[in-house]
N, C-alpha and C. Protein backbone atom coordinates (compact mmCIF):
# COMPACT_ATOMS: atom_id res chain seq x y z
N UNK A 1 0.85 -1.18 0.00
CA UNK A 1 0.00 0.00 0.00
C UNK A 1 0.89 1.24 0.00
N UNK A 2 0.62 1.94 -0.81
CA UNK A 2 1.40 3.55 -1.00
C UNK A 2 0.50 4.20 0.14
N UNK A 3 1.64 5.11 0.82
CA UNK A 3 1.68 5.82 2.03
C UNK A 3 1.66 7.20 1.87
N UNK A 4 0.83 8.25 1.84
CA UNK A 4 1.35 9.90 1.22
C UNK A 4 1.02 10.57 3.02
N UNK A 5 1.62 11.37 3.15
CA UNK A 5 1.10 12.32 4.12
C UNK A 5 -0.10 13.38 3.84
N UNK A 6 -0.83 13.52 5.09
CA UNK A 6 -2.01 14.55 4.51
C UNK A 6 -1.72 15.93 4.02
N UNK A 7 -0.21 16.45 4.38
CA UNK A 7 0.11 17.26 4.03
C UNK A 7 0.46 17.58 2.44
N UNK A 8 0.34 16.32 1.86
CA UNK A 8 0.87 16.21 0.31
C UNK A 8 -0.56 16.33 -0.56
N UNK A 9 -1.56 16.11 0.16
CA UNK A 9 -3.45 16.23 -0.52
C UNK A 9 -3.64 17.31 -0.41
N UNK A 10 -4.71 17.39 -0.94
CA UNK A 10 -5.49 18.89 -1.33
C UNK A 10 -6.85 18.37 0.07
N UNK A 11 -7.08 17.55 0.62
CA UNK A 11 -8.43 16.91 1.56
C UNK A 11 -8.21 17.88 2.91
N UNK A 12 -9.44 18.56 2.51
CA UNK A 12 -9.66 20.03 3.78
C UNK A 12 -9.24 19.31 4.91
N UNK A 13 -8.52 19.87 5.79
CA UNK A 13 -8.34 19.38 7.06
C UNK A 13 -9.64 18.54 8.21
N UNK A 14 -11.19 19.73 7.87
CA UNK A 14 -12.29 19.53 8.50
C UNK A 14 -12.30 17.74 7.91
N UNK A 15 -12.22 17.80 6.70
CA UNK A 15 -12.84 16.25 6.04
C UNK A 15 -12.40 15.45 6.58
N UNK A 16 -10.85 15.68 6.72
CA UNK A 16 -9.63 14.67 7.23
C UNK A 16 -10.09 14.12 8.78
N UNK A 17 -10.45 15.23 9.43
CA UNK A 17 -10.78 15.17 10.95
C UNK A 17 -12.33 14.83 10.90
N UNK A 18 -13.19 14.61 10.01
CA UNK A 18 -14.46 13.98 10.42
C UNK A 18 -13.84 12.15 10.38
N UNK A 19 -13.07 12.07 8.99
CA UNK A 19 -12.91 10.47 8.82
C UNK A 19 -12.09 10.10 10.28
N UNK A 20 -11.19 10.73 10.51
CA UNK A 20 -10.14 10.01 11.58
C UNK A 20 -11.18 10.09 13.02
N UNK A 21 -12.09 11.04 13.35
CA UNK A 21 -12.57 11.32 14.38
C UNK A 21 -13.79 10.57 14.36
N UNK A 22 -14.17 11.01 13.46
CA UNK A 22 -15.94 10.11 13.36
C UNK A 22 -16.09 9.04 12.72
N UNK A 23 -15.39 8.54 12.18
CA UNK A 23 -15.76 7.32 10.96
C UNK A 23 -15.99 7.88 9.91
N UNK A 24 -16.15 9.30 9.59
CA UNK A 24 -17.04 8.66 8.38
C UNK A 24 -16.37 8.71 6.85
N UNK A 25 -16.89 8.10 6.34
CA UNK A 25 -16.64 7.72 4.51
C UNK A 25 -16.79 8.88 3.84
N UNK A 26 -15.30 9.40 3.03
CA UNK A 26 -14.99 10.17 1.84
C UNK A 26 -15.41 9.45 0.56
N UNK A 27 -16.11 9.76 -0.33
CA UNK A 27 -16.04 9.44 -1.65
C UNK A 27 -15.39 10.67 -2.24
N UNK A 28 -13.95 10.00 -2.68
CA UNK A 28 -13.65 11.03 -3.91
C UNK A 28 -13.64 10.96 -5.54
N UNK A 29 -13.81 11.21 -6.20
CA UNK A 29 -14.00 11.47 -7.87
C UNK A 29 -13.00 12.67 -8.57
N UNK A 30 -12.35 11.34 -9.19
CA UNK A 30 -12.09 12.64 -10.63
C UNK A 30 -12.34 11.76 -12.11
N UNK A 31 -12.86 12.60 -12.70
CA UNK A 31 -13.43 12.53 -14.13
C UNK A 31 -14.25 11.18 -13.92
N UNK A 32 -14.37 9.60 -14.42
CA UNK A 32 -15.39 8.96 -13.87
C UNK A 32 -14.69 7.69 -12.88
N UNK A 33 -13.72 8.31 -12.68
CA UNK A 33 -13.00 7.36 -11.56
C UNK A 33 -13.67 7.47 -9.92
N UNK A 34 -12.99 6.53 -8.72
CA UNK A 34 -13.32 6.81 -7.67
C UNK A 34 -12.66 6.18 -7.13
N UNK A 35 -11.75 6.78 -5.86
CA UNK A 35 -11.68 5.96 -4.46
C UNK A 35 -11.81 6.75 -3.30
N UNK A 36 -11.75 6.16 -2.15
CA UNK A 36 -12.58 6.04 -1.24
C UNK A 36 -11.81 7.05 -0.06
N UNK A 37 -11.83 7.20 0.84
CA UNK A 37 -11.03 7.74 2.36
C UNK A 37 -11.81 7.20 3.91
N UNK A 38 -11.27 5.99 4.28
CA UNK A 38 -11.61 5.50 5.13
C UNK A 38 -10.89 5.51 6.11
N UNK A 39 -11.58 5.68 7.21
CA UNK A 39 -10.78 4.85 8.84
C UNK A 39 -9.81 3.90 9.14
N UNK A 40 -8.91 4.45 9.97
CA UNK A 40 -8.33 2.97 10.21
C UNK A 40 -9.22 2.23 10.92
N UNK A 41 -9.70 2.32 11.56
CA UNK A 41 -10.80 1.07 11.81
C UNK A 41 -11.34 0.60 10.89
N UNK A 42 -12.05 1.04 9.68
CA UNK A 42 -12.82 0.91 8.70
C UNK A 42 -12.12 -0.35 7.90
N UNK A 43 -10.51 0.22 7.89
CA UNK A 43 -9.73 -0.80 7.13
C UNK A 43 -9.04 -1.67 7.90
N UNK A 44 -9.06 -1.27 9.17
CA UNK A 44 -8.79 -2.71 10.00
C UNK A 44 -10.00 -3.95 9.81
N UNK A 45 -10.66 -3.20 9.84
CA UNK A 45 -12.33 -4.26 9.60
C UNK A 45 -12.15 -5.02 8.27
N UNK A 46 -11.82 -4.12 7.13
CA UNK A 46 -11.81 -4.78 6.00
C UNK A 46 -10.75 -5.54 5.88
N UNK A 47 -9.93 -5.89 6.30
CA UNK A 47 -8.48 -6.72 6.42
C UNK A 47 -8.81 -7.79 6.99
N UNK A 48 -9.96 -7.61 8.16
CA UNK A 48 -10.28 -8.68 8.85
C UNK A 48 -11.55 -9.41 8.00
N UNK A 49 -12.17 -9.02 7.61
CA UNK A 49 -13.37 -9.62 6.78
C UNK A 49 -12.38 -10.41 5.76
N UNK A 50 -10.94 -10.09 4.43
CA UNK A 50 -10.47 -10.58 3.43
C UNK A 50 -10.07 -11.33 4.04
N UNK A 51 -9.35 -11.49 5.37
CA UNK A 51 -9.21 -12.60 6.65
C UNK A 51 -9.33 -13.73 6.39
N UNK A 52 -10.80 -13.40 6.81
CA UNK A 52 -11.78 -14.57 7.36
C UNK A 52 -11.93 -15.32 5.74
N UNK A 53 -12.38 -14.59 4.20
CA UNK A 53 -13.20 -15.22 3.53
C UNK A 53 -11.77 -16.25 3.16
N UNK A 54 -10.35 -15.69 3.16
CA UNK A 54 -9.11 -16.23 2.24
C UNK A 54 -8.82 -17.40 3.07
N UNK A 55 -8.89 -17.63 4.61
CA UNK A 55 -8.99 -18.25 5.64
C UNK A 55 -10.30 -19.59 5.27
N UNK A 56 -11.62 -19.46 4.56
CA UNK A 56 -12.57 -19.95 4.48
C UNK A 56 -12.38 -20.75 3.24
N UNK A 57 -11.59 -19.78 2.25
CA UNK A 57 -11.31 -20.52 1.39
C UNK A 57 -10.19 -22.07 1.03
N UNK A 58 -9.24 -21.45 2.41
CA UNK A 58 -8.50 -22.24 2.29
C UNK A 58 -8.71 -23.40 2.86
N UNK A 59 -9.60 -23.59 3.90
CA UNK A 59 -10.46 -24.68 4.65
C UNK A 59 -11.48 -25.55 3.75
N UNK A 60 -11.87 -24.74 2.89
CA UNK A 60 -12.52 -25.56 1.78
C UNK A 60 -11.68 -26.58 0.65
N UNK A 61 -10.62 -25.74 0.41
CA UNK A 61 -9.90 -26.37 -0.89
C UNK A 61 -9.11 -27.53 -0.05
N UNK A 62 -8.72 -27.56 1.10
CA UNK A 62 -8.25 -28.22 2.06
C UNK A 62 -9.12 -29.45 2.31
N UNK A 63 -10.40 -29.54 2.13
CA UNK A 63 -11.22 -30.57 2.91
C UNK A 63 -11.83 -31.21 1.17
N UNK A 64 -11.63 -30.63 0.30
CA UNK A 64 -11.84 -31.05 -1.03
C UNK A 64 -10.17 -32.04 -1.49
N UNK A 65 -8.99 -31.52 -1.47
CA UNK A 65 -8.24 -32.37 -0.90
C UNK A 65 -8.10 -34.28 -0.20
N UNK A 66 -8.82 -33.66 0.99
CA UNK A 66 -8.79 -34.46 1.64
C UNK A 66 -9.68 -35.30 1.19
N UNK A 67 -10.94 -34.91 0.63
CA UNK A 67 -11.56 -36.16 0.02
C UNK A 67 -11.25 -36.61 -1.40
N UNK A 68 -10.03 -36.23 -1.95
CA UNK A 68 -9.82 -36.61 -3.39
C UNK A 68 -10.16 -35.96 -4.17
N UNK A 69 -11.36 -35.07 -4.45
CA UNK A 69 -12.10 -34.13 -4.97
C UNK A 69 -10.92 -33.46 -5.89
N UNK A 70 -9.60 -33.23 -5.14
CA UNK A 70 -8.86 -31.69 -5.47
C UNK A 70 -7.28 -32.37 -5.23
N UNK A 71 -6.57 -32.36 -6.31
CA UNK A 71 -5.11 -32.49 -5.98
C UNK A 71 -4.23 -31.53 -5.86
N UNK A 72 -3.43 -31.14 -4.74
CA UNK A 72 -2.53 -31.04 -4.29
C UNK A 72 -1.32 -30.42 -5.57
N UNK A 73 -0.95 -29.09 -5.52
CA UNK A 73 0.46 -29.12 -6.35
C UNK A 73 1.49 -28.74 -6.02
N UNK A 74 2.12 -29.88 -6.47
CA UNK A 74 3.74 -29.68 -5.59
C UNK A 74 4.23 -28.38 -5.35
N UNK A 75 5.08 -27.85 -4.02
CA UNK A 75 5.66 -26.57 -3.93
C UNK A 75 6.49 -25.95 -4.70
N UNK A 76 7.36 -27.06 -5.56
CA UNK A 76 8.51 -26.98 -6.14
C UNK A 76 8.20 -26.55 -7.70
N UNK A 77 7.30 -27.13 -8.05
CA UNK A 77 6.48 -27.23 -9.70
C UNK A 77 5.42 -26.00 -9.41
N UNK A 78 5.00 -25.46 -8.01
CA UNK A 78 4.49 -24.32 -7.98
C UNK A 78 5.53 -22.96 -8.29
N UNK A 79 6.50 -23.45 -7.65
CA UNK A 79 7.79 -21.90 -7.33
C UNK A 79 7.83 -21.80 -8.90
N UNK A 80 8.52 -23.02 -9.86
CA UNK A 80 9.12 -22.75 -10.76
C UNK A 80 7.98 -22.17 -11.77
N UNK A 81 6.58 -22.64 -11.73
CA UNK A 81 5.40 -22.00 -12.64
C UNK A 81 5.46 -20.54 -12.28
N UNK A 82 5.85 -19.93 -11.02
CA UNK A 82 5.32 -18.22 -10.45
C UNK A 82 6.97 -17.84 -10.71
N UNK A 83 8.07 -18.58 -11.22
CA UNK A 83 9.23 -18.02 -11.56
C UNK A 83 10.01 -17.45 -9.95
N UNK A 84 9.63 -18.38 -9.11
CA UNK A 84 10.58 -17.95 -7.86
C UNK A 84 11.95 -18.70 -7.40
């Protein structure tokens, strides 16, 4: 994740201090783009929700595995396919 200081934005100070103080959600826009200005709580939450589902997923492909369903690929024939 890229890191800027608030001092490097144009985001009114008031805005800055409702999100950090109050929670609440920036939508910003330019031309038909968008992202967002959230809480650290907001994005502690969301870290914890991608958590849980990547966590859920892996319990699944794991128990598909285990019943034969799903094979297994070697670590080694994995590294060399992702070029590590």
């Amino acid at each position: 994740m890229t890191t800027i200081t608030a001092s490097r934005t144009r985001i009114p100070r008031s805005i800055f201090a409702r999100v950090v103080h109050e929670g609440e959600r920036v939508k910003i826009t330019k031309y038909d783009e968008e992202v967002y200005l959230i809480s650290k709580a907001d994005m502690e939450l969301l870290r914890a929700v991608e958590d849980s589902a990547d966590l859920q997923q892996a319990e699944e492909i794991r128990e598909r595995i285990r019943k034969g369903e799903e094979k297994a690929a070697p670590w080694g024939a994995t590294k060399r396919e992702l070029g590590l």
